[in-house]
C-alpha atoms as a PDB file:
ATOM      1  CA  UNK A   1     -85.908 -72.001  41.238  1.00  0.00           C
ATOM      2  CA  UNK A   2     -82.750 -70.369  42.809  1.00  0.00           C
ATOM      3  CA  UNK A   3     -80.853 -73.234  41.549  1.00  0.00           C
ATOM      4  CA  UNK A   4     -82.269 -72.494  37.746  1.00  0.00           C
ATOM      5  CA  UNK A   5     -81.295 -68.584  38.222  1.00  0.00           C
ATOM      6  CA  UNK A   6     -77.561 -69.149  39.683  1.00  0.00           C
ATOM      7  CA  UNK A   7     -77.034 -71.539  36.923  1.00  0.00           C
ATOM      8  CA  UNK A   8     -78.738 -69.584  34.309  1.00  0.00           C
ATOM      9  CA  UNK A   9     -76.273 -66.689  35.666  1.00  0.00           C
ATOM     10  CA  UNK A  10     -73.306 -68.438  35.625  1.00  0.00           C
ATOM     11  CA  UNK A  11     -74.019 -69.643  31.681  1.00  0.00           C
ATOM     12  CA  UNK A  12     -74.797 -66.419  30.835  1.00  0.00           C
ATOM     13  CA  UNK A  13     -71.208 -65.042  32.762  1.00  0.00           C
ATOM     14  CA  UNK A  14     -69.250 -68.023  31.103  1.00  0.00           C
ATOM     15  CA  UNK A  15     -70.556 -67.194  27.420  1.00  0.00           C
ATOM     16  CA  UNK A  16     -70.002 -63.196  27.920  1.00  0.00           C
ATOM     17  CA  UNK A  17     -66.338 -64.297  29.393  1.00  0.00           C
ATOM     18  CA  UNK A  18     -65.723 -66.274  26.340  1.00  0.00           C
ATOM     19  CA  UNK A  19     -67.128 -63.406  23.838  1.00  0.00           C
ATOM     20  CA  UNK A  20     -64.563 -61.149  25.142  1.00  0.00           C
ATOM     21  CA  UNK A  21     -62.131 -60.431  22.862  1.00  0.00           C
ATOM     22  CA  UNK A  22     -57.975 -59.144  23.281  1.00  0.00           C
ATOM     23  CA  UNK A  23     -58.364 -55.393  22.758  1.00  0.00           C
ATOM     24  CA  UNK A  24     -56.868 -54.284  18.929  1.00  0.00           C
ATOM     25  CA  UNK A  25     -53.468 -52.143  18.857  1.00  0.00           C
ATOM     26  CA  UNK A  26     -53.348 -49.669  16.525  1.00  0.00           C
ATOM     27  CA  UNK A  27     -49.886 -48.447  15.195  1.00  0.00           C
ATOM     28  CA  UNK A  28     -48.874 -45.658  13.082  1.00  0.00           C
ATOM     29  CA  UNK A  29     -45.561 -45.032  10.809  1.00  0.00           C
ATOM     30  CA  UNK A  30     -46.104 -41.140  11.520  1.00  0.00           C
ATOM     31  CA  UNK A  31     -43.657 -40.810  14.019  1.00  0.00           C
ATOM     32  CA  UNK A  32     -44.770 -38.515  17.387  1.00  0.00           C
ATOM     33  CA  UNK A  33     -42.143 -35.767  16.931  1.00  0.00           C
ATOM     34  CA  UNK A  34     -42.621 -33.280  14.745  1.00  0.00           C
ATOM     35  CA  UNK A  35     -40.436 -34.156  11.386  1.00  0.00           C
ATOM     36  CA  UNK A  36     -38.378 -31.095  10.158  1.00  0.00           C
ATOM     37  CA  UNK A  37     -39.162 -28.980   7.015  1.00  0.00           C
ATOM     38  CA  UNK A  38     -37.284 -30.281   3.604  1.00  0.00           C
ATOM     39  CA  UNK A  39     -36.066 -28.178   1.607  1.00  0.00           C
ATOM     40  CA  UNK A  40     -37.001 -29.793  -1.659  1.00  0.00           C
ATOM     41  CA  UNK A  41     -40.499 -30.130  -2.562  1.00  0.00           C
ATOM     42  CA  UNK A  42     -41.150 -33.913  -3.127  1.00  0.00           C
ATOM     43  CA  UNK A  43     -44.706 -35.161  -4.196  1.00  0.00           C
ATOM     44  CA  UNK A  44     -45.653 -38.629  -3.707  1.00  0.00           C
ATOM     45  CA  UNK A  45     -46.833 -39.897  -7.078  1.00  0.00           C
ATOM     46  CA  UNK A  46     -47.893 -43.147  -6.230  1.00  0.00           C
ATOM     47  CA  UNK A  47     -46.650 -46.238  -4.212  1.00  0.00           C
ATOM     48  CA  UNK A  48     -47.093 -49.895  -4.435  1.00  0.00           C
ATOM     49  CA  UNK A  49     -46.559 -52.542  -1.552  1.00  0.00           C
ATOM     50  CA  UNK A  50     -46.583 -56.592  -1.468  1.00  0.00           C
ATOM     51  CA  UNK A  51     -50.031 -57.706  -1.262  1.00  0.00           C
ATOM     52  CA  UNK A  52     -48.999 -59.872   1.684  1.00  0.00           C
ATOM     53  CA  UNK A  53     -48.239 -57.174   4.015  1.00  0.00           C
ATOM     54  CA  UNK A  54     -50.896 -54.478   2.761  1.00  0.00           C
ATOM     55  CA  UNK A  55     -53.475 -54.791   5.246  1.00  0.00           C
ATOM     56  CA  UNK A  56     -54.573 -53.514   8.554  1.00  0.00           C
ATOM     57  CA  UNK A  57     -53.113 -56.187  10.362  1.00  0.00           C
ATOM     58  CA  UNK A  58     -49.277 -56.046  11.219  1.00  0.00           C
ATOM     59  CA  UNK A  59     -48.076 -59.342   9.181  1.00  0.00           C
ATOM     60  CA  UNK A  60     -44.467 -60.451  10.954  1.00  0.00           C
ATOM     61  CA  UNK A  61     -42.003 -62.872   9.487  1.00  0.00           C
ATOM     62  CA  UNK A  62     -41.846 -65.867  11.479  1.00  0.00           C
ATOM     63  CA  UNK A  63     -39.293 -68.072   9.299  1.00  0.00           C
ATOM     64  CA  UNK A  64     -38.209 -68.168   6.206  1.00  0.00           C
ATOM     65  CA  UNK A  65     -40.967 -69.491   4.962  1.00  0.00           C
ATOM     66  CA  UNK A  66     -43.440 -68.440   7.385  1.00  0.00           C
ATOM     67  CA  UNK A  67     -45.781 -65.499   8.258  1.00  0.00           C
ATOM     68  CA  UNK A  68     -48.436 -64.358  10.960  1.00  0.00           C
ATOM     69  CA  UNK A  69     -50.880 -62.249  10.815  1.00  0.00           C
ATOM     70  CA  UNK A  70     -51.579 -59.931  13.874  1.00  0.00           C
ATOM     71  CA  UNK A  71     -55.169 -59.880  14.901  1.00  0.00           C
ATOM     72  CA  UNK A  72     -54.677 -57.196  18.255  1.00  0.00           C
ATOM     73  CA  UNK A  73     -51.950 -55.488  15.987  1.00  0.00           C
ATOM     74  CA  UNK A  74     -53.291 -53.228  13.401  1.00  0.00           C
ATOM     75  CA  UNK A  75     -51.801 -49.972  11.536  1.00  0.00           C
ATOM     76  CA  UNK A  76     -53.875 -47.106  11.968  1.00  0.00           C
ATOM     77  CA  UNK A  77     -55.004 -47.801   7.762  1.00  0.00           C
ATOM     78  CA  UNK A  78     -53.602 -50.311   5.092  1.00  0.00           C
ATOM     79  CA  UNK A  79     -49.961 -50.441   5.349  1.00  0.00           C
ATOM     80  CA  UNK A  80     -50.184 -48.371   1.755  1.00  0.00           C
ATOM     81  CA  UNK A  81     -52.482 -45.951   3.164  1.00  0.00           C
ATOM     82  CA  UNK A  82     -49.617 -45.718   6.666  1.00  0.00           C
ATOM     83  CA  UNK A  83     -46.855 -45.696   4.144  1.00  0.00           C
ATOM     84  CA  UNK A  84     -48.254 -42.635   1.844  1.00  0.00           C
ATOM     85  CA  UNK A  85     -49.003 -40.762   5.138  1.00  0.00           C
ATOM     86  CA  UNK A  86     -45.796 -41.056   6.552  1.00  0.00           C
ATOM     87  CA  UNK A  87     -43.980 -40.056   3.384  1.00  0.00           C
ATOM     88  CA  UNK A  88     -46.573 -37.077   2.940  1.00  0.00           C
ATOM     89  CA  UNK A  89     -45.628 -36.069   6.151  1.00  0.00           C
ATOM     90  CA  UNK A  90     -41.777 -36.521   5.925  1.00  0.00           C
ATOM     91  CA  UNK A  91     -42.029 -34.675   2.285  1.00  0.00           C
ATOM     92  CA  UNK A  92     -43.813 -31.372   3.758  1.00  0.00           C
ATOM     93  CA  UNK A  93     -41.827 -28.510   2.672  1.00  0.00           C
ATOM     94  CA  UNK A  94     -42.101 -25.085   1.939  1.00  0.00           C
ATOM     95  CA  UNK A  95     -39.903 -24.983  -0.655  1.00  0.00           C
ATOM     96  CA  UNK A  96     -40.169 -22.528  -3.461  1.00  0.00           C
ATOM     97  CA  UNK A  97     -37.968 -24.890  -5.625  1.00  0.00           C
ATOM     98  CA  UNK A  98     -39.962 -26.729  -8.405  1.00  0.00           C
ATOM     99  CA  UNK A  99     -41.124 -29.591  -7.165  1.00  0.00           C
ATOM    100  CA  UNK A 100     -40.060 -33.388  -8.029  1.00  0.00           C
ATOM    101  CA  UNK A 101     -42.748 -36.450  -8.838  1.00  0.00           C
ATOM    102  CA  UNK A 102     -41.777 -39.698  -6.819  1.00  0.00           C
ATOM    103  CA  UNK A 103     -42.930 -43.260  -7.536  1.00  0.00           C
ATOM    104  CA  UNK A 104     -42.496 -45.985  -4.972  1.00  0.00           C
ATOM    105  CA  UNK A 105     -42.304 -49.587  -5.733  1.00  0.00           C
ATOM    106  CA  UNK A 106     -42.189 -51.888  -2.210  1.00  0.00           C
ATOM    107  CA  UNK A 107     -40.400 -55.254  -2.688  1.00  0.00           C
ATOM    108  CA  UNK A 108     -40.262 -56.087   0.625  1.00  0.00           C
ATOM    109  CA  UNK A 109     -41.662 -54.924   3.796  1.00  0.00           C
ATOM    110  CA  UNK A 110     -40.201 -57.366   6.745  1.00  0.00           C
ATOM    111  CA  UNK A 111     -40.980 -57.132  10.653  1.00  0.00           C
ATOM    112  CA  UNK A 112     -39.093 -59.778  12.770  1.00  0.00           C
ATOM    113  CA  UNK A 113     -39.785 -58.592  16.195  1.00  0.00           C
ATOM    114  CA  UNK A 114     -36.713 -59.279  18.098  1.00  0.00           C
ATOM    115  CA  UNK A 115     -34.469 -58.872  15.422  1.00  0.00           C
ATOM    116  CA  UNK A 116     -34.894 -56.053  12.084  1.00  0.00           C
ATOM    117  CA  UNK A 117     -37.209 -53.558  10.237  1.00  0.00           C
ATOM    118  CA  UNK A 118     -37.003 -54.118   6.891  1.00  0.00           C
ATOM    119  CA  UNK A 119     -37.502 -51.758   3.832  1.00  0.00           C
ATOM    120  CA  UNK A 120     -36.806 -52.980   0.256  1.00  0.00           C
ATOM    121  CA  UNK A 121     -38.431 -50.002  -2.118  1.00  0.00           C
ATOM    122  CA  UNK A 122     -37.378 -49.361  -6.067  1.00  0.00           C
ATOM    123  CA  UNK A 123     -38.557 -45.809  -6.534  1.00  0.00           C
ATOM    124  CA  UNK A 124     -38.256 -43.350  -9.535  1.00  0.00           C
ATOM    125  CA  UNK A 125     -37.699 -39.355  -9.078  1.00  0.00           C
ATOM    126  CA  UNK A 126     -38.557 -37.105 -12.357  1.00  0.00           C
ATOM    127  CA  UNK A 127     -39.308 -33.427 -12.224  1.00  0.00           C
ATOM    128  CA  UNK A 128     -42.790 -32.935 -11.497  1.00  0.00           C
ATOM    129  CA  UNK A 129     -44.767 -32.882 -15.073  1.00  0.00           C
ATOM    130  CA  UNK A 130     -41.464 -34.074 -16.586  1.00  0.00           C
ATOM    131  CA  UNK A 131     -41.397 -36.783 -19.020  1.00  0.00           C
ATOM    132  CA  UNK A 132     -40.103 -40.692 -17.508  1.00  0.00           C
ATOM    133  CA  UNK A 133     -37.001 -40.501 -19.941  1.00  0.00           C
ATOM    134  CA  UNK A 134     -35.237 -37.559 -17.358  1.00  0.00           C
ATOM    135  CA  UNK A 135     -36.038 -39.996 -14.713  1.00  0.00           C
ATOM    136  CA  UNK A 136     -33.724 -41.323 -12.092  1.00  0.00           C
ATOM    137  CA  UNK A 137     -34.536 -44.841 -11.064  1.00  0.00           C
ATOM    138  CA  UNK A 138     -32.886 -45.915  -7.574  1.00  0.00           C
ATOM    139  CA  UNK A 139     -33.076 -48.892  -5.085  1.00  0.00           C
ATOM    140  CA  UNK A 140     -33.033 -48.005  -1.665  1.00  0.00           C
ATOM    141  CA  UNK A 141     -32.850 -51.570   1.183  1.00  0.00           C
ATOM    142  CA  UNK A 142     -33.104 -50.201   4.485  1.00  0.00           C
ATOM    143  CA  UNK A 143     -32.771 -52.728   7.377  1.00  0.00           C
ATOM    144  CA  UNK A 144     -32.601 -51.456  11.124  1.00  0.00           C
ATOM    145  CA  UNK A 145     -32.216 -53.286  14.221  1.00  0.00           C
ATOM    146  CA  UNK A 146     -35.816 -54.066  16.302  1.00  0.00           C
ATOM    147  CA  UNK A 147     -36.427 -54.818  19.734  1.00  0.00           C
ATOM    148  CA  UNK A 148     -38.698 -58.032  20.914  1.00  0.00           C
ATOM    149  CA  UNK A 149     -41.939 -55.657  21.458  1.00  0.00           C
ATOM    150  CA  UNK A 150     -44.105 -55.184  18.836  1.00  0.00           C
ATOM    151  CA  UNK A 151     -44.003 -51.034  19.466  1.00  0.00           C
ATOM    152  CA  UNK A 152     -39.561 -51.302  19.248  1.00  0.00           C
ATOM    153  CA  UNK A 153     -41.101 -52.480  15.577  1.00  0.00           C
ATOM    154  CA  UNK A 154     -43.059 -50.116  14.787  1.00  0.00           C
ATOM    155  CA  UNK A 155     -40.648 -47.526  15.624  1.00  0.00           C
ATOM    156  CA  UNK A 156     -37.769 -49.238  13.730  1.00  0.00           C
ATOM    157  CA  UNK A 157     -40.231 -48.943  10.629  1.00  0.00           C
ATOM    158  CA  UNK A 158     -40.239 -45.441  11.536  1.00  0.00           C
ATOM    159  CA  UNK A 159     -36.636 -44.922  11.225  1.00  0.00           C
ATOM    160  CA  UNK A 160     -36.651 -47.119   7.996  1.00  0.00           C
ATOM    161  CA  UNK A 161     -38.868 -44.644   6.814  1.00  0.00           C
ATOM    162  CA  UNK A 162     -37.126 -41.137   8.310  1.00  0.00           C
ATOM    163  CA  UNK A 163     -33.931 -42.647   6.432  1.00  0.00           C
ATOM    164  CA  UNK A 164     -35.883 -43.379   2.922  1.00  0.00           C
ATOM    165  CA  UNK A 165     -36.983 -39.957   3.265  1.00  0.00           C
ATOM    166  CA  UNK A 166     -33.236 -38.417   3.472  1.00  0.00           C
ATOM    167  CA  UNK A 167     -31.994 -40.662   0.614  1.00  0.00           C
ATOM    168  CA  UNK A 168     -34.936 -39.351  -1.926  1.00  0.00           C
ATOM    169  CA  UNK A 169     -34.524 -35.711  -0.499  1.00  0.00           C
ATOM    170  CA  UNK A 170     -30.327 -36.328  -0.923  1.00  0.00           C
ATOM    171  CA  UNK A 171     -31.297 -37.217  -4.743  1.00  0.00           C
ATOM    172  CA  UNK A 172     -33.565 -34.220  -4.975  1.00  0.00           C
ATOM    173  CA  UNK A 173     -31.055 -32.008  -3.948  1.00  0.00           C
ATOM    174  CA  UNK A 174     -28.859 -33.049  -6.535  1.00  0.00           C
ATOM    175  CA  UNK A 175     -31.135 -32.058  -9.415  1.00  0.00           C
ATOM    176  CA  UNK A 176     -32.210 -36.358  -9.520  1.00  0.00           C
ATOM    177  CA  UNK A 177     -28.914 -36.635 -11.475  1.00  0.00           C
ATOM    178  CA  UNK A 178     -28.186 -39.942  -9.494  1.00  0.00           C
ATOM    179  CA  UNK A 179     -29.117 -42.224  -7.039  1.00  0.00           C
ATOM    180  CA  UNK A 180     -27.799 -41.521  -3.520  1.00  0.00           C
ATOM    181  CA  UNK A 181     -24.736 -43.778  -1.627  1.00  0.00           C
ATOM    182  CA  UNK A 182     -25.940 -45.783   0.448  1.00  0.00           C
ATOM    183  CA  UNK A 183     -23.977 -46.305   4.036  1.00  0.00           C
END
């Protein structure tokens, strides 16, 4: 009988043991320190990002062909959810200024750990109720250098988005009359 109850123990250790799972990540594009006030008053209209990439799950490019999904490595929402937060939060003002209507178009969204952040966004900024002919359509390809961890990624993004953020508020600034230079 003590024979039965070691090795009934010792099942019941080895299937708990292979139940256990690598604890989940979760990753933000909000960065920690506080983002300064704008002075233009930038509402996010809408945005849009590559249904490959717009999950929970950090998705990293692997090859030029290939991609992997991160199953400990989540965002803290869908990566359109993180994205909309971030530029909420970078597009706080208290601006007295009429305010400007921004739509954001991802093309590409790339995370090579070891090597770049990428951000590839079309985006359109009208004066808020104005009509889409006033528009000003831009293209804005971000690309900043990422270290091998997965949270030297993240922060990259971070930047990608901090310098998004200055381009549109750059435009803003200058009554939408045209896009911004890019450096």
């Amino acid at each position: 009988m003590a024979h039965a109850t070691k090795f009934a123990l010792l099942g019941l250790t080895l299937m708990l043991a292979a139940c256990r799972s690598d604890p989940i990540h979760y990753h933000t594009l909000i960065p920690q320190q506080p983002v300064p006030v704008n002075s233009v008053d930038v509402q996010l209209e809408m945005i849009s990002v590559p249904p490959q990439v717009d999950r929970p799950q950090l998705v990293i490019r692997q090859s030029n062909s290939s991609l992997a999904i991160l199953e400990t490595e989540w965002w803290g929402a869908s990566l359109a959810d993180e994205l909309q937060n971030a530029l909420i939060n970078q597009f706080s003002s208290n601006s007295a200024q009429p305010g400007m209507g921004l739509r954001v178009d991802v093309q590409r969204f790339d995370s090579v750990p070891g090597q770049y952040a990428l951000f590839d966004a079309r985006w359109r900024l009208r004066a808020a109720g104005g009509s889409d002919a006033g528009a000003l359509n831009c293209r804005s390809v971000i690309q900043t250098p990422a270290g091998g961890t997965i949270e030297e990624l993240v922060v990259a993004h971070q930047q990608n988005i901090k310098r998004f953020t200055e381009q549109v508020s750059q435009a803003a600034r200058g009554g939408a009359s045209r896009c911004p230079a890019v450096h």
